[in-house]
N, C-alpha and C. Protein backbone atom coordinates (compact mmCIF):
# COMPACT_ATOMS: atom_id res chain seq x y z
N UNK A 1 71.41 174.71 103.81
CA UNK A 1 72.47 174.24 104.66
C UNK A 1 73.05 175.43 105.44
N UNK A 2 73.45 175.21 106.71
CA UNK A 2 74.01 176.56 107.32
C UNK A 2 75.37 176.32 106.95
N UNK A 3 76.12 177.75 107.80
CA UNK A 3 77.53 177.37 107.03
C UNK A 3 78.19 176.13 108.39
N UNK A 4 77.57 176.16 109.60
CA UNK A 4 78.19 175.49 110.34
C UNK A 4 77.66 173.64 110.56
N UNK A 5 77.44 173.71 109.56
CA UNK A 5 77.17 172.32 108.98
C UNK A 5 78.19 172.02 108.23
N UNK A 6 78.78 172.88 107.46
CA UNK A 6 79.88 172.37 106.58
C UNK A 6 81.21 171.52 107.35
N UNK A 7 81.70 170.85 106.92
CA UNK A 7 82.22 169.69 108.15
C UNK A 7 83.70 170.90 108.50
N UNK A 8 84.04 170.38 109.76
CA UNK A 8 84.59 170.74 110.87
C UNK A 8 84.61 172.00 110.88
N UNK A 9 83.61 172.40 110.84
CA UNK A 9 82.89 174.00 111.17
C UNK A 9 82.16 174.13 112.62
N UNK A 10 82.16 173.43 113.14
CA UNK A 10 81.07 173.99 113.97
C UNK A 10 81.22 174.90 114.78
N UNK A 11 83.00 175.64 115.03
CA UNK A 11 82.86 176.22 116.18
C UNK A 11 82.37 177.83 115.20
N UNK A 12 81.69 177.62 114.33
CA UNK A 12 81.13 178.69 113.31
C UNK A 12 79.63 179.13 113.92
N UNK A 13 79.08 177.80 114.59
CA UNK A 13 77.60 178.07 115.15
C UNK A 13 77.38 179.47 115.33
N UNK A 14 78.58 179.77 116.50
CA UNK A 14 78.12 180.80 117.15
C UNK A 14 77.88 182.18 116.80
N UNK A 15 78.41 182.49 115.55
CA UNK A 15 78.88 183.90 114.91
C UNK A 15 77.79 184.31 114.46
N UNK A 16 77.44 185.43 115.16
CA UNK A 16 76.02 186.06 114.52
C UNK A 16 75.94 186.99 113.56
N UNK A 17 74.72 187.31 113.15
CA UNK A 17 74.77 187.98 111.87
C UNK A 17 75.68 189.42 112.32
N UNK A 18 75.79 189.81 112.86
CA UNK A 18 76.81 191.27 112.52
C UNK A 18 77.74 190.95 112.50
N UNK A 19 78.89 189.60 112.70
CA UNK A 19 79.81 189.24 112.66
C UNK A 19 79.88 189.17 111.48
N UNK A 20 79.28 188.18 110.86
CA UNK A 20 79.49 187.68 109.12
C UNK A 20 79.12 189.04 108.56
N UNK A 21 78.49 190.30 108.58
CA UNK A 21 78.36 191.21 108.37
C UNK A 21 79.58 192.22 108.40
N UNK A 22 80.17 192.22 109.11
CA UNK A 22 81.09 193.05 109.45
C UNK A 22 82.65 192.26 108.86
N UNK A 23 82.44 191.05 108.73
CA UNK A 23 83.36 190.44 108.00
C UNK A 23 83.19 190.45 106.62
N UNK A 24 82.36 190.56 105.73
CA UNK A 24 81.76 191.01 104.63
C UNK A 24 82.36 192.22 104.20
N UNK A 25 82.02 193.36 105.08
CA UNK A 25 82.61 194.55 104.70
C UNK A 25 83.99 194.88 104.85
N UNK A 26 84.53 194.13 105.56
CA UNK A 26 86.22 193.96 105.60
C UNK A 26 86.76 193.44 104.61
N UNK A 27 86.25 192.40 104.19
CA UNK A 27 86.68 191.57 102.97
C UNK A 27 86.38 192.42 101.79
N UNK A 28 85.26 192.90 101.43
CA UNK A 28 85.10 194.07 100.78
C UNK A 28 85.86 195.13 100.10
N UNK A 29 85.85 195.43 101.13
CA UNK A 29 87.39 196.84 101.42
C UNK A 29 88.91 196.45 100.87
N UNK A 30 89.01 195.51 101.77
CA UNK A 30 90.72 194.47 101.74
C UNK A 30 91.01 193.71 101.53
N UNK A 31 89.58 192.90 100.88
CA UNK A 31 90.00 191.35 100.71
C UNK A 31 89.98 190.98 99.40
N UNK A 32 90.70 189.69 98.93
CA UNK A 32 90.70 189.51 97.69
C UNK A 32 90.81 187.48 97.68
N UNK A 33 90.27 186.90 96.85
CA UNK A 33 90.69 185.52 96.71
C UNK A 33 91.09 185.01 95.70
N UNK A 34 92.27 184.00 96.03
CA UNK A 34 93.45 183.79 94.74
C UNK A 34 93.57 182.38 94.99
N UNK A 35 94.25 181.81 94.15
CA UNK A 35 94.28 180.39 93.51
C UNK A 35 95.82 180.14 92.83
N UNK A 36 97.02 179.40 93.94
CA UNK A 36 97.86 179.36 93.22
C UNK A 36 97.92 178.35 92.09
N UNK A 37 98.87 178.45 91.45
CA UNK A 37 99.45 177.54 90.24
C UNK A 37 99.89 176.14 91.02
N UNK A 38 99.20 175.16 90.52
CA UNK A 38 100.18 173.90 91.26
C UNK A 38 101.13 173.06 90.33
N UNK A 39 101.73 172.40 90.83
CA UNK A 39 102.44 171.40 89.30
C UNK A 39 101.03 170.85 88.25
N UNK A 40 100.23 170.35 88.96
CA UNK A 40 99.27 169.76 87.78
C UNK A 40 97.52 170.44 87.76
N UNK A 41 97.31 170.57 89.23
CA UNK A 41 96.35 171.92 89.40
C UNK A 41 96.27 172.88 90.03
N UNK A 42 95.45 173.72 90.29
CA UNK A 42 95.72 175.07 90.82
C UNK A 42 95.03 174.48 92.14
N UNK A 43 95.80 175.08 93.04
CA UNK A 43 95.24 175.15 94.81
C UNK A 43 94.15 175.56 95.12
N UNK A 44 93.51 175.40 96.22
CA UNK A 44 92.14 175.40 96.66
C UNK A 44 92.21 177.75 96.70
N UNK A 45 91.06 177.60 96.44
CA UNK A 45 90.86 179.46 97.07
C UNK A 45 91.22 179.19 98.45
N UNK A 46 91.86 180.55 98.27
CA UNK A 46 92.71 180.98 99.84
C UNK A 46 92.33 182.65 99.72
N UNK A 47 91.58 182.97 100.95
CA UNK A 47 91.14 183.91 101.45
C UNK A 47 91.76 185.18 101.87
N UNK A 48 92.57 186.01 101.44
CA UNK A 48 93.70 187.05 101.67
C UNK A 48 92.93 188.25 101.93
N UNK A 49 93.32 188.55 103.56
CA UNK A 49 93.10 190.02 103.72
C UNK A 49 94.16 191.01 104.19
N UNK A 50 94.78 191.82 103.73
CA UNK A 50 95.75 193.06 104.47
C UNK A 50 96.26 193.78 104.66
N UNK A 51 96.58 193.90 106.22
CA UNK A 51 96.19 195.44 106.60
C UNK A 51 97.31 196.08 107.25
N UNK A 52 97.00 197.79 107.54
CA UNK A 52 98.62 197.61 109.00
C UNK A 52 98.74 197.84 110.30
N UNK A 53 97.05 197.38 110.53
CA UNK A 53 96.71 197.50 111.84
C UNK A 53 96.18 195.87 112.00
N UNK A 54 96.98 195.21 113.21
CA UNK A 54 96.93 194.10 113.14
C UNK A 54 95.60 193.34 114.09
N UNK A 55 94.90 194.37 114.66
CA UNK A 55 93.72 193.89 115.63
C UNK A 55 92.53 193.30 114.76
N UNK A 56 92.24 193.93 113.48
CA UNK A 56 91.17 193.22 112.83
C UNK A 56 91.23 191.75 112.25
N UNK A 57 92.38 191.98 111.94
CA UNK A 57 93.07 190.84 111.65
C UNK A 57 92.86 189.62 112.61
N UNK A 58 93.39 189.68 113.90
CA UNK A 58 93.20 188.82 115.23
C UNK A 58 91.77 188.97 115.47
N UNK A 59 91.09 189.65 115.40
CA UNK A 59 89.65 189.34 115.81
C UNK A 59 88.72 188.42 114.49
N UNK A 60 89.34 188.91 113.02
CA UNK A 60 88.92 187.53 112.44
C UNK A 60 89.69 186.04 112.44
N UNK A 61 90.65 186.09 112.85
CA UNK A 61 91.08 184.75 113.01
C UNK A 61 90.77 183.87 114.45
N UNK A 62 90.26 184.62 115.09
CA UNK A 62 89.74 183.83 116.04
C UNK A 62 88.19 183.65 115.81
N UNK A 63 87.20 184.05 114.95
CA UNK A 63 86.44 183.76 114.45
C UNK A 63 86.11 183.02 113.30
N UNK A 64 86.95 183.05 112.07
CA UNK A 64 87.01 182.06 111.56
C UNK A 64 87.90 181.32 111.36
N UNK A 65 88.94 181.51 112.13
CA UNK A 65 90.49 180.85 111.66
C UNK A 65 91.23 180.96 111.13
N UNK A 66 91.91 180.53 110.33
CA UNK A 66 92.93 180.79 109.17
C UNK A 66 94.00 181.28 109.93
N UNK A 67 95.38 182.24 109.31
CA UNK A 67 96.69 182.20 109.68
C UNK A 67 97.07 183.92 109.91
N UNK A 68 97.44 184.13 110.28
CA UNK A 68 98.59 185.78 110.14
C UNK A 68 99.48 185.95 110.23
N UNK A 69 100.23 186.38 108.83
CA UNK A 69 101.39 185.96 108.87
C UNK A 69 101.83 187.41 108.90
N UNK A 70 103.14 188.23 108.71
CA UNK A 70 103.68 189.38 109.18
C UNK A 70 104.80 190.01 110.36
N UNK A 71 104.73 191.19 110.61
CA UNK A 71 104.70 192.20 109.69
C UNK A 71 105.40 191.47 108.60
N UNK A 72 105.02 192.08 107.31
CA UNK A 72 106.06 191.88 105.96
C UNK A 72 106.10 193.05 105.74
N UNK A 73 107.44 193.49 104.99
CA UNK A 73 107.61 194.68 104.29
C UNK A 73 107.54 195.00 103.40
N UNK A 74 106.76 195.97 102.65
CA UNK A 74 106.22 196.10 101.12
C UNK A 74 107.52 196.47 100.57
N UNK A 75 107.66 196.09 98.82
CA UNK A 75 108.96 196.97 98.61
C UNK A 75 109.09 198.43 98.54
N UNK A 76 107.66 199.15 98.70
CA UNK A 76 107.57 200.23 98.37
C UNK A 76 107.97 201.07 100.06
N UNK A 77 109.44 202.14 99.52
CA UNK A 77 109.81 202.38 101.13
C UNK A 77 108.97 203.38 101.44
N UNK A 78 107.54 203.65 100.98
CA UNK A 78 106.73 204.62 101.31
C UNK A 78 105.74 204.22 101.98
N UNK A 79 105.84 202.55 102.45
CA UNK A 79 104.25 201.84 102.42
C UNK A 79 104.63 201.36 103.94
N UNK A 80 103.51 201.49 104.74
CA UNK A 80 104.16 201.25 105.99
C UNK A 80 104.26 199.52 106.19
N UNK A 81 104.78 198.78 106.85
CA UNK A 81 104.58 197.12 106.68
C UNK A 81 103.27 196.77 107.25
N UNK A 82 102.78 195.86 106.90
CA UNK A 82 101.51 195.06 106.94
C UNK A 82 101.43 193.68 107.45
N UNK A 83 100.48 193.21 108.19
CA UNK A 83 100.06 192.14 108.18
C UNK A 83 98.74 191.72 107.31
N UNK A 84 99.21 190.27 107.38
CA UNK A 84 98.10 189.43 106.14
C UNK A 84 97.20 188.06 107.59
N UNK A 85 95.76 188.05 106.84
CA UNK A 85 95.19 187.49 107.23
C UNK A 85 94.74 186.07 105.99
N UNK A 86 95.13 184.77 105.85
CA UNK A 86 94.79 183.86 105.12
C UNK A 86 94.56 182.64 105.73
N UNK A 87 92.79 182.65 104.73
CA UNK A 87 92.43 181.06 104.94
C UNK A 87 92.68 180.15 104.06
N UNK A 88 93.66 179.45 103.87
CA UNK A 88 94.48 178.12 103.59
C UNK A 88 93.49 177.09 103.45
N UNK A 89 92.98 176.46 103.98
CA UNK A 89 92.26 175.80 104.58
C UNK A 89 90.86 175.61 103.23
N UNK A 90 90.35 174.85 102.62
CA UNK A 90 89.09 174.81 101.46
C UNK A 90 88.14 174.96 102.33
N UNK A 91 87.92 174.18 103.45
CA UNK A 91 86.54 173.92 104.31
C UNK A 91 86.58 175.38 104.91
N UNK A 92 87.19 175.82 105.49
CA UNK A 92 87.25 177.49 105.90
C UNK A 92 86.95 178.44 104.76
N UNK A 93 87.93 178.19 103.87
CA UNK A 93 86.97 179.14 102.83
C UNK A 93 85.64 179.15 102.19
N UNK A 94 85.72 177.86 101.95
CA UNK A 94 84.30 178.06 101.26
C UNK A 94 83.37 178.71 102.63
N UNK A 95 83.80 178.10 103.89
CA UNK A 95 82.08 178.80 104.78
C UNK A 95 82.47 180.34 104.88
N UNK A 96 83.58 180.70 104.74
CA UNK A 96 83.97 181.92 105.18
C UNK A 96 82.72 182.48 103.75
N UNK A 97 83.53 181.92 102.66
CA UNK A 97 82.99 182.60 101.64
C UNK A 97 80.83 182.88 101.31
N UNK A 98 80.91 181.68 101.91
CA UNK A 98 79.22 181.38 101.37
C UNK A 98 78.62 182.30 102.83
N UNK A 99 79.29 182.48 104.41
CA UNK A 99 78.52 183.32 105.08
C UNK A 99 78.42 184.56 104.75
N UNK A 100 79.89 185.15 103.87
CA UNK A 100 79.67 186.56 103.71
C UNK A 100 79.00 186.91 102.18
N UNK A 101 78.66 185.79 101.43
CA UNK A 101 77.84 186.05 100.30
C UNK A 101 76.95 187.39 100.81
N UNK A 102 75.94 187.28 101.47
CA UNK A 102 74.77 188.36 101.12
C UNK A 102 75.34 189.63 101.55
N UNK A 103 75.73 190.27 102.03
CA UNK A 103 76.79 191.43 102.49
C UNK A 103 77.62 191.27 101.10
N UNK A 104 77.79 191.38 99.46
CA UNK A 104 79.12 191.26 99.18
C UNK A 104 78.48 192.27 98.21
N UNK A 105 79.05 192.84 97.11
CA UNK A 105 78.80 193.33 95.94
C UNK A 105 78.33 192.66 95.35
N UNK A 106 77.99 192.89 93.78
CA UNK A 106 77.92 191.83 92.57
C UNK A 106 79.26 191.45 92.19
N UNK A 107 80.01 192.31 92.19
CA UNK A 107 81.38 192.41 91.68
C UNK A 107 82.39 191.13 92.61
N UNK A 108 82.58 191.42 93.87
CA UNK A 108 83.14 190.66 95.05
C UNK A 108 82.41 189.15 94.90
N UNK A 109 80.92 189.29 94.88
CA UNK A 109 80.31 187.86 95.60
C UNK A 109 80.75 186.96 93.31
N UNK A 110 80.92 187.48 92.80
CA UNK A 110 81.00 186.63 91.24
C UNK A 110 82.24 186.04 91.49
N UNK A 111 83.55 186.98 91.78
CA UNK A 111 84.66 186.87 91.90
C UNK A 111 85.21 185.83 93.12
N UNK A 112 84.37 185.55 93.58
CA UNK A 112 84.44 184.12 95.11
C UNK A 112 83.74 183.33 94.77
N UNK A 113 82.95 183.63 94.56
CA UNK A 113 82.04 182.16 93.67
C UNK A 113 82.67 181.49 93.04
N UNK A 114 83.23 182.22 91.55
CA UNK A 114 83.98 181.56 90.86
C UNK A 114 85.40 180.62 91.08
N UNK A 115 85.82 181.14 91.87
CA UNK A 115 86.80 180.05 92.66
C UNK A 115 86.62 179.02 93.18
N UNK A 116 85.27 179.33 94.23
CA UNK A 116 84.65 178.54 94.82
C UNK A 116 84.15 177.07 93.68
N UNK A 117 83.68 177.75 93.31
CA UNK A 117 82.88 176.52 91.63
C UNK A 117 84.21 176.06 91.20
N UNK A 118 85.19 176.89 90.49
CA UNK A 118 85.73 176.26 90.00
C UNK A 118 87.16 175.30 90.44
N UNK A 119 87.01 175.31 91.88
CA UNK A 119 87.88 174.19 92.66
C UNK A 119 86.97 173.00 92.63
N UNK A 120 85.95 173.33 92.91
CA UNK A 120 84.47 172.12 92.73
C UNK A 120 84.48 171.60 91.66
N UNK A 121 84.92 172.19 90.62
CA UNK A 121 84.76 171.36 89.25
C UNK A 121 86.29 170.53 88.74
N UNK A 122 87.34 170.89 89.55
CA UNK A 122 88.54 170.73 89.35
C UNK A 122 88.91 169.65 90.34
N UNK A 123 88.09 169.20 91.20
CA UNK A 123 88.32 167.96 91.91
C UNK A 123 88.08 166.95 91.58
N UNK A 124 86.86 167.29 90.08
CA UNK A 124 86.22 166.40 89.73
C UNK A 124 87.00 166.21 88.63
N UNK A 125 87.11 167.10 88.10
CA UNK A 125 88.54 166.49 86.50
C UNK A 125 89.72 165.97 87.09
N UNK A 126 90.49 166.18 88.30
CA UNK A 126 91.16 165.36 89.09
C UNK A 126 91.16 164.39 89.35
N UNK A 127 89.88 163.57 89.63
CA UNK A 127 89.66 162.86 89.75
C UNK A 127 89.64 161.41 88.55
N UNK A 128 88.95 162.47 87.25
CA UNK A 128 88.46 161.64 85.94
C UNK A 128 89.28 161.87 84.95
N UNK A 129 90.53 162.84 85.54
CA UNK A 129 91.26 162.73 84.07
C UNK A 129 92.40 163.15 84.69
N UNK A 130 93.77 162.48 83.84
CA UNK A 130 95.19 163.08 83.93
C UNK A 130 95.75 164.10 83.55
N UNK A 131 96.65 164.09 83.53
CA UNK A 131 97.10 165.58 83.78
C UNK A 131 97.40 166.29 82.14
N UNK A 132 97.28 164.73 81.37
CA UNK A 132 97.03 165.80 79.78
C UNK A 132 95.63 165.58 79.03
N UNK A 133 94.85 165.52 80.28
CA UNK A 133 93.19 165.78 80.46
C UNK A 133 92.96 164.05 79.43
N UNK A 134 93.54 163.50 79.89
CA UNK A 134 92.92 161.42 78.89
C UNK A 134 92.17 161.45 79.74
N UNK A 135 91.20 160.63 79.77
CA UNK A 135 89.60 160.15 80.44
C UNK A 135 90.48 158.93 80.97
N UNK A 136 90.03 158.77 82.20
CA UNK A 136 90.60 157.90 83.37
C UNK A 136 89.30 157.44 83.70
N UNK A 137 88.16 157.66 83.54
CA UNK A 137 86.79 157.46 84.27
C UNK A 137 86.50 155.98 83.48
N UNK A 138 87.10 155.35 82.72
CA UNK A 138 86.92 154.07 82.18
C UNK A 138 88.14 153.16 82.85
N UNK A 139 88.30 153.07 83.17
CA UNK A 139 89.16 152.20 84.04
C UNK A 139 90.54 151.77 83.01
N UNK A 140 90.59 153.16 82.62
CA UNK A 140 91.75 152.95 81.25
C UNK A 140 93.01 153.03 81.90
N UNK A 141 93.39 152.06 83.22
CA UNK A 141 94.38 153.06 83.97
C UNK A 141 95.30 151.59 83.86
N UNK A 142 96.67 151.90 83.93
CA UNK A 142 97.80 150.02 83.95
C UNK A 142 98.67 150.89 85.16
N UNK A 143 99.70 150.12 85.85
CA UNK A 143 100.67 150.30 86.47
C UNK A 143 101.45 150.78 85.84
N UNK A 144 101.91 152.03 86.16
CA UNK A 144 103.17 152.81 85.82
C UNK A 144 104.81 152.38 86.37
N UNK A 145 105.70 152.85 85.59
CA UNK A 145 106.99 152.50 86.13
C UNK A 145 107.20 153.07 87.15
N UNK A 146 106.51 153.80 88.41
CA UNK A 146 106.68 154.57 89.14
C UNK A 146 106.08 153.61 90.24
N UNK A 147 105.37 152.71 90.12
CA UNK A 147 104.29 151.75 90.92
C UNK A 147 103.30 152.19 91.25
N UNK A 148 102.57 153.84 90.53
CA UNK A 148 101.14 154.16 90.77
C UNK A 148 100.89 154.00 89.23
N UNK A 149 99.37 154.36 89.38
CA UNK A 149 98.67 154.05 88.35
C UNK A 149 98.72 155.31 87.60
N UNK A 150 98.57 155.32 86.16
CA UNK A 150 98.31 156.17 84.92
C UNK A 150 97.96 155.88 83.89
N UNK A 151 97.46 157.22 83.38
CA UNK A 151 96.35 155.98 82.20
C UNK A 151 97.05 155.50 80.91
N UNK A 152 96.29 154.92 80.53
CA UNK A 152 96.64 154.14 79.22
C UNK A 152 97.34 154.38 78.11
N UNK A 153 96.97 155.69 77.76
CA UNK A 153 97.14 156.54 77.20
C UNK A 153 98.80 157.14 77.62
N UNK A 154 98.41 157.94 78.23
CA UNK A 154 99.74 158.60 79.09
C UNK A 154 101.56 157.53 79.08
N UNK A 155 100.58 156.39 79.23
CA UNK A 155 101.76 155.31 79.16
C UNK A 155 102.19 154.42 77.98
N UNK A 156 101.25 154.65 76.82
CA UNK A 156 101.49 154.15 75.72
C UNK A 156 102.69 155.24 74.66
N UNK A 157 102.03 156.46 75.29
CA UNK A 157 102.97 157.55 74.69
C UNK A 157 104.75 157.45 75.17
N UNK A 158 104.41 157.42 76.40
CA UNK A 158 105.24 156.71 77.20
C UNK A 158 107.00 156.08 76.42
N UNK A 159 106.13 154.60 76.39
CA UNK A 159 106.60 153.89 75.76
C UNK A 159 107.25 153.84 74.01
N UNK A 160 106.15 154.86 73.68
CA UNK A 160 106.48 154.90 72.48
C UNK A 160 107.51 156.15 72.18
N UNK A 161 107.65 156.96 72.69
CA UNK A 161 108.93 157.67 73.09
C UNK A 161 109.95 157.11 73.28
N UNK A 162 110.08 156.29 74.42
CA UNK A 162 111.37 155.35 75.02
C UNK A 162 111.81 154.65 73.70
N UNK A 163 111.08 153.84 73.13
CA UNK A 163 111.35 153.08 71.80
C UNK A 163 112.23 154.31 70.85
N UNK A 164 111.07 155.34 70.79
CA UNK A 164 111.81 156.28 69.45
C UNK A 164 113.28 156.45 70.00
N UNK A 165 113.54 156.93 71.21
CA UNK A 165 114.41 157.44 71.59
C UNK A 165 115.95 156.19 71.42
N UNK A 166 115.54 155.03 72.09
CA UNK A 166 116.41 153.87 71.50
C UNK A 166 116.54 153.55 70.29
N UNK A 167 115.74 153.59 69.31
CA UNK A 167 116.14 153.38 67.53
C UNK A 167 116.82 154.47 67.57
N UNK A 168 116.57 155.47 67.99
CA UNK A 168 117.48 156.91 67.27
C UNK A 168 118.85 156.64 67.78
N UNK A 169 118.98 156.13 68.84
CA UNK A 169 120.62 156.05 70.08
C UNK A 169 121.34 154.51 69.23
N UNK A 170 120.79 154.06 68.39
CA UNK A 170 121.09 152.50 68.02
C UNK A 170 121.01 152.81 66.64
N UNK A 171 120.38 153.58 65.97
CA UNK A 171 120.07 153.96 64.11
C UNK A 171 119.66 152.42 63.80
N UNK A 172 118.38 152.22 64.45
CA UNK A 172 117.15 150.85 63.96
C UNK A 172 116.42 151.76 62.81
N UNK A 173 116.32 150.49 61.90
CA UNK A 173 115.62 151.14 61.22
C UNK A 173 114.08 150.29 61.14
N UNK A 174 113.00 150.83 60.81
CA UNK A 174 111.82 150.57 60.55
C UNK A 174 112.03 149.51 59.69
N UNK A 175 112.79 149.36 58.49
CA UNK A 175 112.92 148.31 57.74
C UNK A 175 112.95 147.02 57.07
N UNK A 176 113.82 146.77 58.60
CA UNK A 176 114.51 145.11 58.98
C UNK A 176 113.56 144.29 58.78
């Protein structure tokens, strides 16, 4: 697959190999990819490069896109301020990531991969399981008090909380 097959890539066609080359070795040097914390999963890889010369910066974002945000000021009052180059964006990263594969280290190309894979595998437990990992892939799912769906599980606990919590506020006893 090329990378400008990957969907709404195409204005990627054009970038020839010394481009993805030369973006390789930038990323290299300055770049790093991170994965925030979300409430229930972690965010797609986002592509961070930066620097404090802001032209490389603009010449990759008009090649592959993504954002620049800056100057920011480091706290360190010895560090001159910087701009940042980030791709936000999953469909941008991953092609960003898979064109500059062969240009990367061992070290660099494991360390993007792995993000890469493991957002791929995390769409899919997203998909098949809740958020205290119950199997949803059986259609174990009822209407929640919220009016979306959750699973069975999730809502039986639910319930059975609410109950404990009313015998305890009332002193019911198991007994009666």
């Amino acid at each position: 697959m090329k990378i400008c097959d990957l969907p709404g890539l195409r204005s990627m066609a054009s970038l020839t190999e010394v481009d993805w080359a030369w973006a390789a070795g930038f990323y290299e040097g300055e770049g790093s990819v991170y994965q925030k914390s979300g409430a229930r999963w972690p965010s797609a890889p986002q592509i961070h490069i930066q620097q404090v010369n802001k032209e490389p910066l603009v010449w990759l974002q008009e090649k592959f896109g993504g954002e620049i945000y800056g100057p920011r000021i480091p706290k360190n009052p010895n560090a001159q301020p910087y701009w940042a180059w980030n791709v936000n964006r999953y469909e941008e990263a991953k092609a960003f990531a898979y064109g500059i594969l062969p240009w990367l280290s061992d070290k660099k190309r494991s360390e993007l991969m792995q993000k890469i894979e493991f957002h791929e595998n995390i769409k899919e437990v997203a998909l098949n399981y809740c958020s205290k990992v119950h199997d949803k892939s059986q259609k174990r799912t009822v209407f929640g008090t919220n009016g979306g769906t959750v699973c069975l599980e999730c809502e039986s606990e639910r319930k059975r909380a609410a109950y404990a919590r009313k015998k305890e506020k009332y002193e019911i006893s198991d007994e009666e």
